[in-house]
N, C-alpha and C. Protein backbone atom coordinates (compact mmCIF):
# COMPACT_ATOMS: atom_id res chain seq x y z
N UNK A 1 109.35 43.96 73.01
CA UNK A 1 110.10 43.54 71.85
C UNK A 1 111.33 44.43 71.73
N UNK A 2 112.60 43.68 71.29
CA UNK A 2 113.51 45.21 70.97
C UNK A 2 113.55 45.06 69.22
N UNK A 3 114.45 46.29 68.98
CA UNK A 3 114.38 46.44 67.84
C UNK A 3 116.51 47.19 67.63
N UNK A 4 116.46 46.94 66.86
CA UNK A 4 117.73 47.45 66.50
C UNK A 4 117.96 47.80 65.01
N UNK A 5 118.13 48.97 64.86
CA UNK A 5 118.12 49.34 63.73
C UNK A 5 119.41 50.10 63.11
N UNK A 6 119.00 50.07 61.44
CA UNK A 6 120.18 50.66 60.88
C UNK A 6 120.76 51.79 60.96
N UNK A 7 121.98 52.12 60.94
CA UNK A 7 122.01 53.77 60.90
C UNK A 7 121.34 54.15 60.03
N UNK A 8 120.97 54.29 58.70
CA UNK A 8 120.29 54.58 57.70
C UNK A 8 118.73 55.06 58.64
N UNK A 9 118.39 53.98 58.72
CA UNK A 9 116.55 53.88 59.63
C UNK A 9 116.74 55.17 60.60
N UNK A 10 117.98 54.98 61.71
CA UNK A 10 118.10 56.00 62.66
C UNK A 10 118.05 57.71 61.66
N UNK A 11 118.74 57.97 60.86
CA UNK A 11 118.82 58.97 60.10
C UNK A 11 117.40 59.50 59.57
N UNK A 12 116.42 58.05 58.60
CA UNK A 12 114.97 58.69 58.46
C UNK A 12 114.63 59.17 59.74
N UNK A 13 114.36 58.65 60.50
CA UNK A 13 114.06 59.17 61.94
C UNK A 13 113.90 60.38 62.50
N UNK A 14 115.32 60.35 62.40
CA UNK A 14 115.64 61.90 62.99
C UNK A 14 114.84 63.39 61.76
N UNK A 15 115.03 62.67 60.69
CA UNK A 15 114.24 63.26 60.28
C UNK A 15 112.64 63.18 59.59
N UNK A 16 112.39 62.58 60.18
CA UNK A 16 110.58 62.66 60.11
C UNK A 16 110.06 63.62 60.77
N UNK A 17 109.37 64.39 60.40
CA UNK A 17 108.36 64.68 61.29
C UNK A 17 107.59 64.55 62.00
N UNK A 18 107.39 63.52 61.97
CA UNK A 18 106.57 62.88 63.15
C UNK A 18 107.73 61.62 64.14
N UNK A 19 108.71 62.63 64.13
CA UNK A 19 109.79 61.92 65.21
C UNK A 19 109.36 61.63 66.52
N UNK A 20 108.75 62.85 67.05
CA UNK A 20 108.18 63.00 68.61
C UNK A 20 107.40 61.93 68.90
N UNK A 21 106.72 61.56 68.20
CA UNK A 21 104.87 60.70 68.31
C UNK A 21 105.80 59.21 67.81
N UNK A 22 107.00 58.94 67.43
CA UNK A 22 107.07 57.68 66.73
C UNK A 22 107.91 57.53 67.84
N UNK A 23 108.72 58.20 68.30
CA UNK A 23 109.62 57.84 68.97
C UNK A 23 108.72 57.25 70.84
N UNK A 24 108.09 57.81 70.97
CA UNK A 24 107.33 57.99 72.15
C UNK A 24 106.32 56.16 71.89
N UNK A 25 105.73 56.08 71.02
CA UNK A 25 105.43 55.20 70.63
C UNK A 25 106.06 53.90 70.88
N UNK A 26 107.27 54.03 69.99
CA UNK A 26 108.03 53.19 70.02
C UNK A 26 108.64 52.42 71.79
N UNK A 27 108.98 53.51 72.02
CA UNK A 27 109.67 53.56 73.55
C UNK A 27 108.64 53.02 74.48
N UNK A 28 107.48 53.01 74.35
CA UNK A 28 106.22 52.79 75.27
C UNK A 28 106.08 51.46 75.56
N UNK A 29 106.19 50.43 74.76
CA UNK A 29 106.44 49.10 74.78
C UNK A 29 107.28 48.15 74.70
N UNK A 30 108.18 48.90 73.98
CA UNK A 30 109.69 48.13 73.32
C UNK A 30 111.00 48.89 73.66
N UNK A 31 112.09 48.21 73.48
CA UNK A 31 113.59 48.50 73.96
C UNK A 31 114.18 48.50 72.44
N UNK A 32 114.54 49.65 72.15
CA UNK A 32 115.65 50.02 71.49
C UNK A 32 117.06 49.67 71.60
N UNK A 33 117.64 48.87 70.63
CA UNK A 33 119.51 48.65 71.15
C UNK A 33 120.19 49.06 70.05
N UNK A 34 120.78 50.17 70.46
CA UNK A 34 121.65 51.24 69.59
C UNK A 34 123.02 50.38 69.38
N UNK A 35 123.53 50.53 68.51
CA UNK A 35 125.08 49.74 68.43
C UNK A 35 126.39 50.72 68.06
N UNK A 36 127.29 50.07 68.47
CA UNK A 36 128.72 50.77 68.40
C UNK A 36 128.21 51.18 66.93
N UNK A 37 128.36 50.29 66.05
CA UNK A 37 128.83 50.82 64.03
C UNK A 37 126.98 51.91 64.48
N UNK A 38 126.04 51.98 64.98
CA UNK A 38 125.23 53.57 64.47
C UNK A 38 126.44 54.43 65.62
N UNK A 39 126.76 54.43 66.04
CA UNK A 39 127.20 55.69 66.94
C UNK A 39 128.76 55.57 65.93
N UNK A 40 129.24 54.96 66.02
CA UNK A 40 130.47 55.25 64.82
C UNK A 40 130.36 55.76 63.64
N UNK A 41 129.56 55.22 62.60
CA UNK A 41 129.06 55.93 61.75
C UNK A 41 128.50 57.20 61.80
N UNK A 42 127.55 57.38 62.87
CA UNK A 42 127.01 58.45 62.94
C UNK A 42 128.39 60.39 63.88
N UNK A 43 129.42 59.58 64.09
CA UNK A 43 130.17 60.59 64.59
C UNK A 43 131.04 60.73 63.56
N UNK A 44 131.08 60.56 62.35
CA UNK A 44 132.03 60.66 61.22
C UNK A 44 131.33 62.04 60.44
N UNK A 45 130.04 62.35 60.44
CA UNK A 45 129.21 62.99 60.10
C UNK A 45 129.34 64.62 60.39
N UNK A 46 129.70 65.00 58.95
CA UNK A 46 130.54 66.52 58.87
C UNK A 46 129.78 67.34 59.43
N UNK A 47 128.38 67.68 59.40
CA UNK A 47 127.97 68.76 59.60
C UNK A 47 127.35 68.56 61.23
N UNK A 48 127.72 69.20 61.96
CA UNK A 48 128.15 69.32 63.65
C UNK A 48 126.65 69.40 64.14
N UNK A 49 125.62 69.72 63.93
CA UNK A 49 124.21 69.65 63.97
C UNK A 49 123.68 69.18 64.07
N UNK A 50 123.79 68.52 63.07
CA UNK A 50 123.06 66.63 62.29
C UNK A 50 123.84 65.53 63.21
N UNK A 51 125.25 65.83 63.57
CA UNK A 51 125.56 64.70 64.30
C UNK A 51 125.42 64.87 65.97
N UNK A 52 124.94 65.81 65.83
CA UNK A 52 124.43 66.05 67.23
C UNK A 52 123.02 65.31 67.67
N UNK A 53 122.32 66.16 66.67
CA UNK A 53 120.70 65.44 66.40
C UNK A 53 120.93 64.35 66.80
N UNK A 54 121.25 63.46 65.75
CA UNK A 54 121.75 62.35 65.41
C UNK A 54 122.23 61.29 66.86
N UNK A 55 122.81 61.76 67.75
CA UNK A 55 123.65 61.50 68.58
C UNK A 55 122.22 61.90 69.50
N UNK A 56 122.16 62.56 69.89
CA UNK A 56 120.83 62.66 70.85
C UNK A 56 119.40 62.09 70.65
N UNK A 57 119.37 61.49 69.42
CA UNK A 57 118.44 60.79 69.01
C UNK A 57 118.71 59.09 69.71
N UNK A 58 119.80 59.21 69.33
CA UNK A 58 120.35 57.71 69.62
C UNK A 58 120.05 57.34 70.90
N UNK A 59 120.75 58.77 71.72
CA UNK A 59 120.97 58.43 73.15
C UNK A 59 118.98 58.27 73.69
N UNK A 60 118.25 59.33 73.31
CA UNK A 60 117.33 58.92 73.54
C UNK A 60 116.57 57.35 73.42
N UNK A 61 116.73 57.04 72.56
CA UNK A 61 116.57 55.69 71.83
C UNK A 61 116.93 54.63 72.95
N UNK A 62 117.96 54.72 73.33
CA UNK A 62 118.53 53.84 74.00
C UNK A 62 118.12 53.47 75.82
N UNK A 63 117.41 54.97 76.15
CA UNK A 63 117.34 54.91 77.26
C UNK A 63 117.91 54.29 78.33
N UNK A 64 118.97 54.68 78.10
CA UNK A 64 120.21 54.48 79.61
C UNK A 64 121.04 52.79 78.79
N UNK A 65 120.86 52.37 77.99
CA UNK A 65 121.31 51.11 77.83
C UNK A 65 122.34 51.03 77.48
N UNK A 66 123.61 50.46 77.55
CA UNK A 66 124.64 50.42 77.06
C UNK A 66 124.70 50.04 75.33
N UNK A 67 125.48 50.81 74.80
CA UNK A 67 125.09 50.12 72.69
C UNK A 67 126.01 48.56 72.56
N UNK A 68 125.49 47.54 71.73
CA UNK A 68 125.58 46.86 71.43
C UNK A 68 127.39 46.71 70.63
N UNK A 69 128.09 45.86 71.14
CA UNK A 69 129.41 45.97 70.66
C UNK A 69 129.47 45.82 69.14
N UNK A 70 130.78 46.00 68.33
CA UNK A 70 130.86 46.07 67.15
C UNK A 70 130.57 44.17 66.98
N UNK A 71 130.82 43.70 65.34
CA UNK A 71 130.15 42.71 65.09
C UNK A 71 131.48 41.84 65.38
N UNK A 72 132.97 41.97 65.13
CA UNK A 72 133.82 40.84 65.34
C UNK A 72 133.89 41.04 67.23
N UNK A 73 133.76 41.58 67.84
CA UNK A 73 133.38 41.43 69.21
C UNK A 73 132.31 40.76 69.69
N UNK A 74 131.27 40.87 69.23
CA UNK A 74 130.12 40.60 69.75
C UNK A 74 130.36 38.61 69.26
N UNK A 75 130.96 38.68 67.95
CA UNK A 75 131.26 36.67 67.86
C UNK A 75 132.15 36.46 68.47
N UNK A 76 133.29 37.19 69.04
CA UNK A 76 134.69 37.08 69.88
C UNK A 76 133.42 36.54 71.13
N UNK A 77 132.94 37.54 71.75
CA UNK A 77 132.20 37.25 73.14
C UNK A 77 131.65 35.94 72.98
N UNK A 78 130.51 35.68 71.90
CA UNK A 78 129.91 34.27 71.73
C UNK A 78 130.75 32.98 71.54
N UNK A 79 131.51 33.47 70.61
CA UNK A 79 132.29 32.33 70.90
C UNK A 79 132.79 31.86 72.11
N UNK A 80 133.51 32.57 72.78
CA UNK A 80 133.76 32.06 74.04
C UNK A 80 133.19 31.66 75.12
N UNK A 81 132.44 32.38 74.80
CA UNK A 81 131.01 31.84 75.39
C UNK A 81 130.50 30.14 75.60
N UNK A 82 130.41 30.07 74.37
CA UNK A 82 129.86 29.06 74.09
C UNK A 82 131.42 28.17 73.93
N UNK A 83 132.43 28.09 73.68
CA UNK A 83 133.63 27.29 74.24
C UNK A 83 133.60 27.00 75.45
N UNK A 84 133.69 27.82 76.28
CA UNK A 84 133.55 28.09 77.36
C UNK A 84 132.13 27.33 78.45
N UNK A 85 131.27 26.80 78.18
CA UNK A 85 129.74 26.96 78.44
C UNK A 85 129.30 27.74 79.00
N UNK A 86 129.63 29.07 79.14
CA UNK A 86 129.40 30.23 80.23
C UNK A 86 127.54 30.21 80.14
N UNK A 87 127.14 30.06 81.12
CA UNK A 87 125.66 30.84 81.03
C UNK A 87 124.80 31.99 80.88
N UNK A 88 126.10 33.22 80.15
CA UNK A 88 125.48 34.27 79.96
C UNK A 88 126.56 34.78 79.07
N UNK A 89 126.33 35.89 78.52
CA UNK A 89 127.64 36.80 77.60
C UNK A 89 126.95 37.94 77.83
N UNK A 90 128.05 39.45 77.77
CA UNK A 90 127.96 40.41 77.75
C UNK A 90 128.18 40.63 76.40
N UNK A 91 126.61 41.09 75.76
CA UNK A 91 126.77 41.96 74.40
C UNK A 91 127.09 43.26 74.12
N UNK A 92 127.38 44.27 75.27
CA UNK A 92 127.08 45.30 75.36
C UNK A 92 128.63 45.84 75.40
N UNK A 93 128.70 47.21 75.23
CA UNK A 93 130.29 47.40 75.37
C UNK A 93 130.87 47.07 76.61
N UNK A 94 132.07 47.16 76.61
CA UNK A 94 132.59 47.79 78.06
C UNK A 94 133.80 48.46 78.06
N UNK A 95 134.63 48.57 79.00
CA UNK A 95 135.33 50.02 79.30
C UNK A 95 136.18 50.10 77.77
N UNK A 96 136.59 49.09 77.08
CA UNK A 96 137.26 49.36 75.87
C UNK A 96 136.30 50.54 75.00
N UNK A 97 134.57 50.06 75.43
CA UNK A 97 133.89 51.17 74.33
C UNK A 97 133.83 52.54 74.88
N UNK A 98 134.52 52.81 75.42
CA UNK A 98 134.52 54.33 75.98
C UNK A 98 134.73 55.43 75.77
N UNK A 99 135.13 55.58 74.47
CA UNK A 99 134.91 56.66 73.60
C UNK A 99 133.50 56.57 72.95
N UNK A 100 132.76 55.30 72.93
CA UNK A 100 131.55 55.16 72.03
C UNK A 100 130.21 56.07 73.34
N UNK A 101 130.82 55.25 74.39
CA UNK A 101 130.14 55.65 75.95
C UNK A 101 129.84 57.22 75.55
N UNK A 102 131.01 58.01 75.67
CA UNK A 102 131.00 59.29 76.04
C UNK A 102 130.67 59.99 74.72
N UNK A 103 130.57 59.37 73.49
CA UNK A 103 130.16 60.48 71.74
C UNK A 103 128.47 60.28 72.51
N UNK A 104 128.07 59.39 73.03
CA UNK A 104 126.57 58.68 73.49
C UNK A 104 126.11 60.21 73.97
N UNK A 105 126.65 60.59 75.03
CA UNK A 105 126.77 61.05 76.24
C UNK A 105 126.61 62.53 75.87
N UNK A 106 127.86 62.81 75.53
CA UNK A 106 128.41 64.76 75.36
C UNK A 106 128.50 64.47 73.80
N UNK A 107 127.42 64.15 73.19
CA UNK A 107 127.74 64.83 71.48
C UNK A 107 128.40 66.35 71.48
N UNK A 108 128.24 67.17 72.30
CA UNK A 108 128.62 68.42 72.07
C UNK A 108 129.95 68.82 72.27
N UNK A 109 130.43 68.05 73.15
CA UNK A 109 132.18 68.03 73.19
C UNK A 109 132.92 67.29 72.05
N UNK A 110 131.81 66.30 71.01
CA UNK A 110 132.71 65.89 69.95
C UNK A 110 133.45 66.61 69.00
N UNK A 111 134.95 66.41 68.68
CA UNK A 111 135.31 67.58 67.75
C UNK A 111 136.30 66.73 66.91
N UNK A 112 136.83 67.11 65.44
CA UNK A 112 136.74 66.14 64.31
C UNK A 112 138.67 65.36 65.47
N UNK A 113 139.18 66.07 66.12
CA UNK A 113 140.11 65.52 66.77
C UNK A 113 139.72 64.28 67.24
N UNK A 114 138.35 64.02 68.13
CA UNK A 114 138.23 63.42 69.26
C UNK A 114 137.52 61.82 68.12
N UNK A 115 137.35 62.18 66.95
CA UNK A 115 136.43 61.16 66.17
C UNK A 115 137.42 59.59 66.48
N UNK A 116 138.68 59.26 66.26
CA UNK A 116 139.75 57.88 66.03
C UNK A 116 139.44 58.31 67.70
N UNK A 117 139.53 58.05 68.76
CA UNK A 117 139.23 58.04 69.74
C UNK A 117 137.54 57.01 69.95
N UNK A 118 136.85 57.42 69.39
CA UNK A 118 135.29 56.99 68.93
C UNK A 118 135.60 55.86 68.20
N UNK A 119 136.20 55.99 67.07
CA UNK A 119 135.81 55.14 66.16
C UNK A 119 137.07 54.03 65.97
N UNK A 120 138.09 54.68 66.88
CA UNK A 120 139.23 53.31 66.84
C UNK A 120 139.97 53.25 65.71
N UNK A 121 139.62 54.16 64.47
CA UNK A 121 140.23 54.39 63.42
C UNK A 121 139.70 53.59 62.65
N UNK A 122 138.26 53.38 62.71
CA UNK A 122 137.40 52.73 61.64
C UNK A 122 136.80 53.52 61.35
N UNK A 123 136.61 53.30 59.92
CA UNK A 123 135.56 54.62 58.93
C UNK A 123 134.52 53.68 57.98
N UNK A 124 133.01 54.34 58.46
CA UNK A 124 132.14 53.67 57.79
C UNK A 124 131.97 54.14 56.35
């Protein structure tokens, strides 16, 4: 089954205590799909720690998967899609999301410079 969840949900998460055992759980049967708006939202996030957490939580989550594009992309793709009759669409980013790729990646090189790079100059 996958599951995709809110940034909000991702945030309880990270902080539960019983993160280790839910997360492991979770991952054991089902696919997690992280999306551009949690990794955007979540790199706006002042205190450098938490968005680290935060950011390594995700990436865990995701296990190697590319995050799910923002929402007027993801109907840009369908639509054409389906104009189109294509037999498949890419939901997932691509090289345009590449600041989202790499906050995924090196949370630790994020710095409040590198955030409009990430976020395209959207603020959640």
């Amino acid at each position: 089954m996958d599951y995709c969840f809110d940034t909000s949900a991702i945030n309880r998460l990270n902080d539960d205590p019983d993160q280790r055992a839910i997360v492991t759980g979770l991952l054991a049967a089902n696919r997690v799909l992280i999306t551009a708006i949690n990794i955007i939202e979540t790199v706006v996030t002042e205190d450098p720690v938490r968005r680290i957490s935060l950011l390594r939580l995700q990436q865990q989550l995701a296990k190697g998967y590319r995050p799910l594009r923002i929402p007027p992309e993801l109907l840009k793709e369908l639509t054409l899609a389906r104009a189109g009759d294509l037999p498949s669409v890419t939901l997932t980013i691509d090289e345009t999301g590449a600041g989202v790729w790499w906050a995924l990646h090196e949370p630790e090189r994020l710095v409040r410079k590198s955030v409009k790079k990430v976020t395209h100059g959207r603020r959640s």
